[in-house]
C-alpha atoms as a PDB file:
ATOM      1  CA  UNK A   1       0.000   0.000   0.000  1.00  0.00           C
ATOM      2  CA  UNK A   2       1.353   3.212  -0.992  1.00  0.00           C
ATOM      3  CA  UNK A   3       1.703   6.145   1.521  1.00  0.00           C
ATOM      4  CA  UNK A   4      -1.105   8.553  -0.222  1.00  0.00           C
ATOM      5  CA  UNK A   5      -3.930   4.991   0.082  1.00  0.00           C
ATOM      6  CA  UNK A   6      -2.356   4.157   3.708  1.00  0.00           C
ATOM      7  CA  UNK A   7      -3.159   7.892   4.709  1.00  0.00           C
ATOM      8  CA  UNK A   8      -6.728   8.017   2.954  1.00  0.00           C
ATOM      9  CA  UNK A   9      -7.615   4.957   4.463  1.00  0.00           C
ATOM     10  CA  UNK A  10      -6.695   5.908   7.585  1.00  0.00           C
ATOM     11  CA  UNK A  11      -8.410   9.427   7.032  1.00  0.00           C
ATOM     12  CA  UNK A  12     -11.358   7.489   6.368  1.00  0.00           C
ATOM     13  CA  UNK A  13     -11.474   5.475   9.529  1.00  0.00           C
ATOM     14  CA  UNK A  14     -11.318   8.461  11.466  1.00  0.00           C
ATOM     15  CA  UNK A  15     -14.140  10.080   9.893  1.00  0.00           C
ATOM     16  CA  UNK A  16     -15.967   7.128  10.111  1.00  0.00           C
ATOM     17  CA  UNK A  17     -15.497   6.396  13.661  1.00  0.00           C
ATOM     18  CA  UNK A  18     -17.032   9.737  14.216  1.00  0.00           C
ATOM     19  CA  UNK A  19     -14.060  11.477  15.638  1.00  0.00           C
ATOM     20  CA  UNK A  20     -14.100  15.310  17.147  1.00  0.00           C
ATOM     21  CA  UNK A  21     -13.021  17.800  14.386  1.00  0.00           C
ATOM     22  CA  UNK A  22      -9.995  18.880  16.434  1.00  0.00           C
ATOM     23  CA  UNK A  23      -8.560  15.316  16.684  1.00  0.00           C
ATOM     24  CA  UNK A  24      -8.882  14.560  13.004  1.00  0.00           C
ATOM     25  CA  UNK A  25      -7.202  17.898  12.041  1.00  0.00           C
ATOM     26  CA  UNK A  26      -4.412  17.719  14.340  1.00  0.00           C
ATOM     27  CA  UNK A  27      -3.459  14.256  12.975  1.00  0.00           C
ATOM     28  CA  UNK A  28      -3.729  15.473   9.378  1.00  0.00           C
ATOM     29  CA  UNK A  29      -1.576  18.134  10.372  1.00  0.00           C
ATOM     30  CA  UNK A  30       0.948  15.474  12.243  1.00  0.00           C
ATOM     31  CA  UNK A  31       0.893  13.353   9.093  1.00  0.00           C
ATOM     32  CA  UNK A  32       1.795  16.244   6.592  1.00  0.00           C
ATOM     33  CA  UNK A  33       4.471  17.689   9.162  1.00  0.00           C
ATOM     34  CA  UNK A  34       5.795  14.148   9.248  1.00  0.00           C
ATOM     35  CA  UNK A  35       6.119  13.736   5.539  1.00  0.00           C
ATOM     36  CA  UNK A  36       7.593  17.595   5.169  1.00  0.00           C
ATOM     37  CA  UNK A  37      10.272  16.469   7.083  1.00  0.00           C
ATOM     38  CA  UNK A  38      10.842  13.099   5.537  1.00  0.00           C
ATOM     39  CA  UNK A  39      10.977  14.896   2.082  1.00  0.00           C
ATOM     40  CA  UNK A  40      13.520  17.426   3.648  1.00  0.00           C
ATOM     41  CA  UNK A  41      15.621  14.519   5.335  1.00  0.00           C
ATOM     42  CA  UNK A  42      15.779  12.602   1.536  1.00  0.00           C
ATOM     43  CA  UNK A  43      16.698  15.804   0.152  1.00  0.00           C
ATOM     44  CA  UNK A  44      19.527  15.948   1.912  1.00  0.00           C
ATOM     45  CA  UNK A  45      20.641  12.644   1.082  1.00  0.00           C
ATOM     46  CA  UNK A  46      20.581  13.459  -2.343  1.00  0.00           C
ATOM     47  CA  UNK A  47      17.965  10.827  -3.584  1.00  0.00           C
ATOM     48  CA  UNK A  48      16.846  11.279  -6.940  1.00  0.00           C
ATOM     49  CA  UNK A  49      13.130  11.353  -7.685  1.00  0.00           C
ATOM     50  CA  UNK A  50      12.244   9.461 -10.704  1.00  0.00           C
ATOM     51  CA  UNK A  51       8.355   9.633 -11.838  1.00  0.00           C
ATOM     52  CA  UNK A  52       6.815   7.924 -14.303  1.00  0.00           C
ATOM     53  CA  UNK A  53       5.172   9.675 -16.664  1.00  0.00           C
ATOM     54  CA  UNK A  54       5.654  12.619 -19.193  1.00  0.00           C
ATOM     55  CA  UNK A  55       6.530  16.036 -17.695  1.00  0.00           C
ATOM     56  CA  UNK A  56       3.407  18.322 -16.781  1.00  0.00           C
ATOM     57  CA  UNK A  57       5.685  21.361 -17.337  1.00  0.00           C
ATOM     58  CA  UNK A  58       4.595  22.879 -20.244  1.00  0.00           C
ATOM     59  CA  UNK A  59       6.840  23.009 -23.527  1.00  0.00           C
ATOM     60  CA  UNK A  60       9.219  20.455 -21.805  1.00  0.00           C
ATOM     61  CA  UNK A  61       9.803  17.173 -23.832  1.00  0.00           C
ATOM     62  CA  UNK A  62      12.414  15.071 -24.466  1.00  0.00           C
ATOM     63  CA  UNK A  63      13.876  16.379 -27.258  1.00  0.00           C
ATOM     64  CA  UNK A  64      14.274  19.750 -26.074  1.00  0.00           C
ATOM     65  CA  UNK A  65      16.452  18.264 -23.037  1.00  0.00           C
ATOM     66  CA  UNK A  66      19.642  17.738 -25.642  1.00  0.00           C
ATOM     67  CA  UNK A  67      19.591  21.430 -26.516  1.00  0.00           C
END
């Protein structure tokens, strides 16, 4: 399970359980601190993000990149 379906799913069982307000935004707000700083931390390491997919950027393609 990826992290974006772990997180809905879990989203989901909180709303569904009938949980205050406050508690379900404070975890949101846990779980997006938690995956700032994981994104900062892999930064740092240098990792490379590779996506699949063609760029969303517009007038970017592959042939332009050997220019």
């Amino acid at each position: 399970m990826s992290y974006i379906e772990e997180f809905e799913s879990e989203l989901a069982g909180k709303l569904n359980a009938g949980e205050d307000t406050v508690s379900v935004v404070r975890w949101v707000a846990e779980k997006v601190l938690e995956s700032y700083r994981n994104g900062i931390t892999a930064g740092q390491k240098g990792a490379t993000v590779i996506r699949k997919g063609k760029s969303r950027r517009r007038g970017f393609s592959p042939e332009r990149e050997a220019d």
